[in-house]
N, C-alpha and C. Protein backbone atom coordinates (compact mmCIF):
# COMPACT_ATOMS: atom_id res chain seq x y z
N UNK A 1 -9.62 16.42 -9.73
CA UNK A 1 -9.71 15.06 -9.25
C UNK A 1 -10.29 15.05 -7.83
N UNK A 2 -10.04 15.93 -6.90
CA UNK A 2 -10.34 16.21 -5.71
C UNK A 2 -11.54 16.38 -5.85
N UNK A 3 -12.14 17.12 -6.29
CA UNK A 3 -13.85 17.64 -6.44
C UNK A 3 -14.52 15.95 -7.16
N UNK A 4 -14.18 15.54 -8.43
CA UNK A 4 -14.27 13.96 -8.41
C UNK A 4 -14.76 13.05 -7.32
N UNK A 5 -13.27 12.74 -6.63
CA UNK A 5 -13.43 12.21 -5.21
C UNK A 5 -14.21 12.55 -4.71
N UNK A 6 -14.45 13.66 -4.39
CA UNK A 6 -15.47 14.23 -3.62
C UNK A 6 -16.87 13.98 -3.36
N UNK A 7 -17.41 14.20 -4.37
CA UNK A 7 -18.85 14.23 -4.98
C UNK A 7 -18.98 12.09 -5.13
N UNK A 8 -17.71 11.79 -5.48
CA UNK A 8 -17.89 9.98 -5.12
C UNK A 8 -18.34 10.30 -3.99
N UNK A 9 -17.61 10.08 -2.72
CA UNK A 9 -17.47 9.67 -1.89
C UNK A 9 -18.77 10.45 -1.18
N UNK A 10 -19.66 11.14 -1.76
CA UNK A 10 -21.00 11.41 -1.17
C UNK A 10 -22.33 11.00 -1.53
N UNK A 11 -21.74 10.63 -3.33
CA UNK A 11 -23.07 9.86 -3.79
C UNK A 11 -23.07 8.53 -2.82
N UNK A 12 -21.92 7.87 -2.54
CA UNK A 12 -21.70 6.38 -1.95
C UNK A 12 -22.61 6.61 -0.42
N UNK A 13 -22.30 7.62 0.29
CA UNK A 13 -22.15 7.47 1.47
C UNK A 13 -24.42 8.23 1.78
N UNK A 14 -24.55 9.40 0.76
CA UNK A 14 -25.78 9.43 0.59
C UNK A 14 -26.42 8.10 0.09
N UNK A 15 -26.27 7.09 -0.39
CA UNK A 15 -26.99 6.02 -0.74
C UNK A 15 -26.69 5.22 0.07
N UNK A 16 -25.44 4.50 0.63
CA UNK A 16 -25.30 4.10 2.00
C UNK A 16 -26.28 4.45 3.02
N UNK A 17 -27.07 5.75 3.29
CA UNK A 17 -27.55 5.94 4.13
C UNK A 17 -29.42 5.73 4.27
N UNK A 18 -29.51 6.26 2.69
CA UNK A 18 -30.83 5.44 2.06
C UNK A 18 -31.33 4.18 2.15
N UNK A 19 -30.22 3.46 1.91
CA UNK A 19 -30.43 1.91 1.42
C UNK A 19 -30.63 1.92 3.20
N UNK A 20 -29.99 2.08 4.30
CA UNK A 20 -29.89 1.80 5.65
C UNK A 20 -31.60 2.20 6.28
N UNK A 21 -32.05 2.81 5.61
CA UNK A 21 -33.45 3.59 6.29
C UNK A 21 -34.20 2.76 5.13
N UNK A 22 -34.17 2.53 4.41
CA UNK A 22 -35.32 1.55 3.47
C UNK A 22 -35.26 0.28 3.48
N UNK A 23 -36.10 -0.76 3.22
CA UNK A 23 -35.75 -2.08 2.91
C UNK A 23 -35.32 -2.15 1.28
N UNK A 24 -34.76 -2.39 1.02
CA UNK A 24 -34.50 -2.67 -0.41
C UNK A 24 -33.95 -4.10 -0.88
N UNK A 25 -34.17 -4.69 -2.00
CA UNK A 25 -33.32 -5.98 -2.25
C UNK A 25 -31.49 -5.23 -3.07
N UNK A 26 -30.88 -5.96 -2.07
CA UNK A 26 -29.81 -6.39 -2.73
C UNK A 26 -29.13 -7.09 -4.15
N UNK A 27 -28.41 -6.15 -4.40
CA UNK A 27 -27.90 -7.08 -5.88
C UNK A 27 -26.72 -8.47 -5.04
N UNK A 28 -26.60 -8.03 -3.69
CA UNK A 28 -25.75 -9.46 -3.67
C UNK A 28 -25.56 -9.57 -2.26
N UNK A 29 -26.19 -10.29 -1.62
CA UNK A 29 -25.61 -10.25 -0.17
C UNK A 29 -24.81 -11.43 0.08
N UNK A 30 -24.47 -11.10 1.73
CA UNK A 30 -22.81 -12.14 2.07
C UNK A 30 -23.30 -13.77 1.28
N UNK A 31 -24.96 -14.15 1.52
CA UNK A 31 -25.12 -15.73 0.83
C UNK A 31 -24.64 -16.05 -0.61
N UNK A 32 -25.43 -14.97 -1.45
CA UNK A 32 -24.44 -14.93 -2.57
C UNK A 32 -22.71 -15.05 -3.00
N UNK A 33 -22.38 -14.20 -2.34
CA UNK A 33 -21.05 -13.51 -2.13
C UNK A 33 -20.07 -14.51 -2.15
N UNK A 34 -20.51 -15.36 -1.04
CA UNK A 34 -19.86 -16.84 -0.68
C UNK A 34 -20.21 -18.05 -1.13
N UNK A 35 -21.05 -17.92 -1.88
CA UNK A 35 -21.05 -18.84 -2.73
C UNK A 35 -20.66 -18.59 -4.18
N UNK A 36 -20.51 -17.34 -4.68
CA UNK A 36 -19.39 -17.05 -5.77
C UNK A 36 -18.05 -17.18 -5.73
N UNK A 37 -17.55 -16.64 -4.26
CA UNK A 37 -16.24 -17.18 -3.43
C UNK A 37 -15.96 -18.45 -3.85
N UNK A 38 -17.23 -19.70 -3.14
CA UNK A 38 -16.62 -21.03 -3.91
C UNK A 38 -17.02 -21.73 -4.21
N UNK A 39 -17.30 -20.91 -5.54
CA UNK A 39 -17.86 -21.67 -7.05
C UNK A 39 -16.58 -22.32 -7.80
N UNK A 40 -16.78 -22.41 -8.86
CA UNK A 40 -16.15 -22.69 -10.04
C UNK A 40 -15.06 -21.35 -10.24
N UNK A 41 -14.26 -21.14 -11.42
CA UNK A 41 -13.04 -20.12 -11.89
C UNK A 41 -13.66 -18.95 -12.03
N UNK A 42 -14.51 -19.02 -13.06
CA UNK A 42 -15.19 -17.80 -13.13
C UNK A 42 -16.13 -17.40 -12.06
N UNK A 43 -16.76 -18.29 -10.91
CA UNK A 43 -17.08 -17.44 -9.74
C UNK A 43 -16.08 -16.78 -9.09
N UNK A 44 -15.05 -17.31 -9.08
CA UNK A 44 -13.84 -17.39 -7.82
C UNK A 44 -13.66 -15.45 -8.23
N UNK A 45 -13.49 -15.68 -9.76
CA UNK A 45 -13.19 -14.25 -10.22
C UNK A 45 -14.40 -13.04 -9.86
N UNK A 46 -15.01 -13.60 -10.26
CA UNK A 46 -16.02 -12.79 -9.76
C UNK A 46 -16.32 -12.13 -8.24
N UNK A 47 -16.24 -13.20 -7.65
CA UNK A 47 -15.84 -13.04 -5.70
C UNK A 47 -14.58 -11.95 -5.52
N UNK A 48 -13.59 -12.26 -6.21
CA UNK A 48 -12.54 -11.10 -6.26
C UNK A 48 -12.56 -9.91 -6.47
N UNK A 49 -13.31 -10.22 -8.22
CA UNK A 49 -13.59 -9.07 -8.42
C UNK A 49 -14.61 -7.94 -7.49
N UNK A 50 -15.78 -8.48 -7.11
CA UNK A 50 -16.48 -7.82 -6.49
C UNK A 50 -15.55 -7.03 -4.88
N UNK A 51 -15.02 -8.34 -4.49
CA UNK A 51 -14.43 -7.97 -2.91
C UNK A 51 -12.92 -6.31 -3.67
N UNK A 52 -12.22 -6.99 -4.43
CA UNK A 52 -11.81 -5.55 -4.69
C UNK A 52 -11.97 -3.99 -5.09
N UNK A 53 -13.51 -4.49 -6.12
CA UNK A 53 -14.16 -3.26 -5.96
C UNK A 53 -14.91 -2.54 -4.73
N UNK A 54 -15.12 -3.13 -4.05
CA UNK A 54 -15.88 -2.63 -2.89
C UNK A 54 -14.66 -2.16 -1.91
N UNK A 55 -13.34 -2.83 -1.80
CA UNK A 55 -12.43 -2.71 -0.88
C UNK A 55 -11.81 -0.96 -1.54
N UNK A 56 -11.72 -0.73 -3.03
CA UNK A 56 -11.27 0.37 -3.42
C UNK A 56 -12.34 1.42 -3.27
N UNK A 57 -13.78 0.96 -3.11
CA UNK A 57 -14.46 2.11 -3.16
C UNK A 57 -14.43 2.57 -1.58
N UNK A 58 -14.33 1.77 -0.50
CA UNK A 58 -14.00 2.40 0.36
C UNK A 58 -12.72 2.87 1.06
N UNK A 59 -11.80 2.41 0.79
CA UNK A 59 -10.49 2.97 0.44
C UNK A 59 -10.79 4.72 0.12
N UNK A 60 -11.20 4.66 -1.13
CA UNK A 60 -11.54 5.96 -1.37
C UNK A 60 -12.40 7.15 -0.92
N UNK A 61 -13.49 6.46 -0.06
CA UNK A 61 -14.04 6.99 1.09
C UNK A 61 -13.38 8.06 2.46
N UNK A 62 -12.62 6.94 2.39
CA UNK A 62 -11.64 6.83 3.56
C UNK A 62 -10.74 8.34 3.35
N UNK A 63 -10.23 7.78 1.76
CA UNK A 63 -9.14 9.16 1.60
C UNK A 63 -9.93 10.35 1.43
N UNK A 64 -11.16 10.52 1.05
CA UNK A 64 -11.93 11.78 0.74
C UNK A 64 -12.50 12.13 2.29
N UNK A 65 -12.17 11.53 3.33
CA UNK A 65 -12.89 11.59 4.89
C UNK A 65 -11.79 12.05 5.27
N UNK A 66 -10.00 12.06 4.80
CA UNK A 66 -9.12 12.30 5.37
C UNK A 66 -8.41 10.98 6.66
N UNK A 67 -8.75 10.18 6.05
CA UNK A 67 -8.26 8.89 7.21
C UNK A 67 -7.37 8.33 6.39
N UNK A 68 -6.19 7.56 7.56
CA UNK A 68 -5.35 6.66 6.51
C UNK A 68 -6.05 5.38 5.66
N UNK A 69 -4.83 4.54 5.24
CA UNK A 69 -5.68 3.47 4.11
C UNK A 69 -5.88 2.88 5.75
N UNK A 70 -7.13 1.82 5.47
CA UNK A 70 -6.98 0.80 6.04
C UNK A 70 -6.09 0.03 6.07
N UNK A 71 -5.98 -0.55 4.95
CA UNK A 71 -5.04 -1.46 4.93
C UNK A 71 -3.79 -1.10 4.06
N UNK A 72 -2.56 -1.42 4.75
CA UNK A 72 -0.79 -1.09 4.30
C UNK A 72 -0.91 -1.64 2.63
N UNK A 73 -0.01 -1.00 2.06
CA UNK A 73 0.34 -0.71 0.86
C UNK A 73 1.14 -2.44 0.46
N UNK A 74 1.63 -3.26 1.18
CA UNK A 74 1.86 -4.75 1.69
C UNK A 74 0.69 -5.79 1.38
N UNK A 75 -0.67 -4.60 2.09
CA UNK A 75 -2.18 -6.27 1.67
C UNK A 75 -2.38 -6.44 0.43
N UNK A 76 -2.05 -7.59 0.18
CA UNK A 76 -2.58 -8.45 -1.49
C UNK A 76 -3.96 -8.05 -1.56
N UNK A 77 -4.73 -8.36 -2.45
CA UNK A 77 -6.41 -8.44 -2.87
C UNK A 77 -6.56 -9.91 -2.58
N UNK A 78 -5.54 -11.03 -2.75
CA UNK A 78 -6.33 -12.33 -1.96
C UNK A 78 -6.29 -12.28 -0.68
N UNK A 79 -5.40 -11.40 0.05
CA UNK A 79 -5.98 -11.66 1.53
C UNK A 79 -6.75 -11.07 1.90
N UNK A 80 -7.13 -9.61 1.27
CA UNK A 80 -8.14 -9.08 1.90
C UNK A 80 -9.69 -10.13 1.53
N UNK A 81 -9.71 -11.06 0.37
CA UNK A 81 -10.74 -12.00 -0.40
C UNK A 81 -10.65 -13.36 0.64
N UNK A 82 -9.58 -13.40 1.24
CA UNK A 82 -9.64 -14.49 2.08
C UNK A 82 -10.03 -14.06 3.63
N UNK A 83 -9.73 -12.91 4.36
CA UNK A 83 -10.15 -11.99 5.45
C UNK A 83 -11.71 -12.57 5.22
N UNK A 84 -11.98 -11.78 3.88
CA UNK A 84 -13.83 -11.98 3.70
C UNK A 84 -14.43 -12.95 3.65
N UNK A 85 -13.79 -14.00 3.44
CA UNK A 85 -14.35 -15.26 3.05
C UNK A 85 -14.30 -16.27 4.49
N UNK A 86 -13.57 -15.73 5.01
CA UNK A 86 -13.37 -16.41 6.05
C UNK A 86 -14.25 -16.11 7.40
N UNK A 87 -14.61 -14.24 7.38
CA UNK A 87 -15.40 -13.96 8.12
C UNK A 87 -16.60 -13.99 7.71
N UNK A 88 -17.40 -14.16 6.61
CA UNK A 88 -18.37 -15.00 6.00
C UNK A 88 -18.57 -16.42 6.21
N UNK A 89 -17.37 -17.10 6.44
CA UNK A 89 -17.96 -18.73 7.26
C UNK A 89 -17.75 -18.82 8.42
N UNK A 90 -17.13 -17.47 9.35
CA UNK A 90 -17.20 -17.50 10.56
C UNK A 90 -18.62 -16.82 10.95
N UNK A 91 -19.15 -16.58 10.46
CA UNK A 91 -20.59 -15.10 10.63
C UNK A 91 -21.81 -15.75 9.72
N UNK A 92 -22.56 -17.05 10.16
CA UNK A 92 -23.63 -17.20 9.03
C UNK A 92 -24.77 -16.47 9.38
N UNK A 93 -24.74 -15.88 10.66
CA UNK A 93 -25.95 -15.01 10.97
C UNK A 93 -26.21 -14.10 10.43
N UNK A 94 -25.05 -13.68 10.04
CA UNK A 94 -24.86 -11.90 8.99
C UNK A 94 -24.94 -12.02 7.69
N UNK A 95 -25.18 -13.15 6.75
CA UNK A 95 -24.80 -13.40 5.67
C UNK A 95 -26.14 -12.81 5.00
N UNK A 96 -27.28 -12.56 4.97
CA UNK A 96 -28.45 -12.45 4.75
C UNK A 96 -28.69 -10.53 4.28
N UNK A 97 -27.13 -10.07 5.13
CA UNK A 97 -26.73 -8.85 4.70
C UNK A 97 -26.52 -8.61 3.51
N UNK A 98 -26.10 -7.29 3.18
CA UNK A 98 -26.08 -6.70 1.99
C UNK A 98 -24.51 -6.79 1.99
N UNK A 99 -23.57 -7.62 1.01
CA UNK A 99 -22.39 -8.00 0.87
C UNK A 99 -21.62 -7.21 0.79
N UNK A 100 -21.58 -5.84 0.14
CA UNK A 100 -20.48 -4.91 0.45
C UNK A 100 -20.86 -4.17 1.72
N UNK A 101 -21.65 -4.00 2.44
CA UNK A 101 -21.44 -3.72 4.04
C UNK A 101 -20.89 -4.83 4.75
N UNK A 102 -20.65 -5.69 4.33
CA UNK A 102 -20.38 -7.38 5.06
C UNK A 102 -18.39 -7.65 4.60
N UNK A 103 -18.67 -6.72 3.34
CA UNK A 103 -16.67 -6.88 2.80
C UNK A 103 -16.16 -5.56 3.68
N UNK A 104 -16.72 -4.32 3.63
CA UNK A 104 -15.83 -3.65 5.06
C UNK A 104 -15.72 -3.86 5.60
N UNK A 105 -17.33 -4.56 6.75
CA UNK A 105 -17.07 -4.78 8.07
C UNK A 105 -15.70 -5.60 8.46
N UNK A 106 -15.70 -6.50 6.97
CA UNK A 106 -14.39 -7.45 7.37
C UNK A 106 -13.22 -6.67 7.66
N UNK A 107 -12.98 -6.34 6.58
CA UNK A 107 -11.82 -5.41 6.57
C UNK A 107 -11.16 -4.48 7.40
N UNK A 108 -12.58 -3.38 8.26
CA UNK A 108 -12.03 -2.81 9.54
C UNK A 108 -11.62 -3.54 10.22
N UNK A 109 -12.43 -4.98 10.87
CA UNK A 109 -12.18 -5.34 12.24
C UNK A 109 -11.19 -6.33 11.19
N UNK A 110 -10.42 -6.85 10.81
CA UNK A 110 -9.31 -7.17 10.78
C UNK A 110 -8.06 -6.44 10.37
N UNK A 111 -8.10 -5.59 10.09
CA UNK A 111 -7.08 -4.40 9.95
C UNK A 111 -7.23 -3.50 11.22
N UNK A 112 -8.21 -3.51 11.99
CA UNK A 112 -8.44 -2.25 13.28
C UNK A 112 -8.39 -1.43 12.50
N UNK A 113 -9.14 -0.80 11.79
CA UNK A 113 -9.51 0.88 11.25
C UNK A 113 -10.54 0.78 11.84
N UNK A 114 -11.14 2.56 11.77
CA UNK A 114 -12.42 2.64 11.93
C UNK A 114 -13.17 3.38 10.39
């Protein structure tokens, strides 16, 4: 499972670093993002869904880097969806970003991780 983790947490972070040196289109940035946030039921789900997958894939980052969780074993998935949503209508300058660099950023600076 360790070797698993592993090899995740380098394909992520090797393509993280690609996508950062290329222009590429996004499958979803923060404009999208927030407007699936607040859509209709099945956006709403979708906004969730996405913000929790991205929140576990770096979670898992995190544990394969040897850092604690970000966030306590206590944070729901709607607050970390409301954290995001909220720093998405506080941040329209950033929205034009690529949405799962836009759901960490939330997440560190409101939890203080690095």
């Amino acid at each position: 499972m360790r070797t698993f983790l592993s090899g995740l947490a380098i394909a992520i972070l090797a393509h993280a670093e690609t996508a950062q040196a290329d222009t590429v289109e996004t499958f979803m940035n923060g404009n999208s993002l927030l407007a699936y946030c607040q859509g209709d039921a099945p956006d709403r789900s979708e906004c969730l869904g996405y913000i929790e997958g991205v929140a576990d894939d770096w979670e898992t980052v995190r544990h394969v880097r040897g850092l604690s969780p970000c966030t306590g074993p206590d944070v729901t998935a709607g607050q970390v969806k409301d954290v995001v949503v909220n720093w998405l209508i506080a941040n329209p300058a950033h929205r034009h970003e690529t949405a799962a660099g836009l759901v960490v950023f939330a997440i560190t600076n409101a939890w203080h991780c690095r």
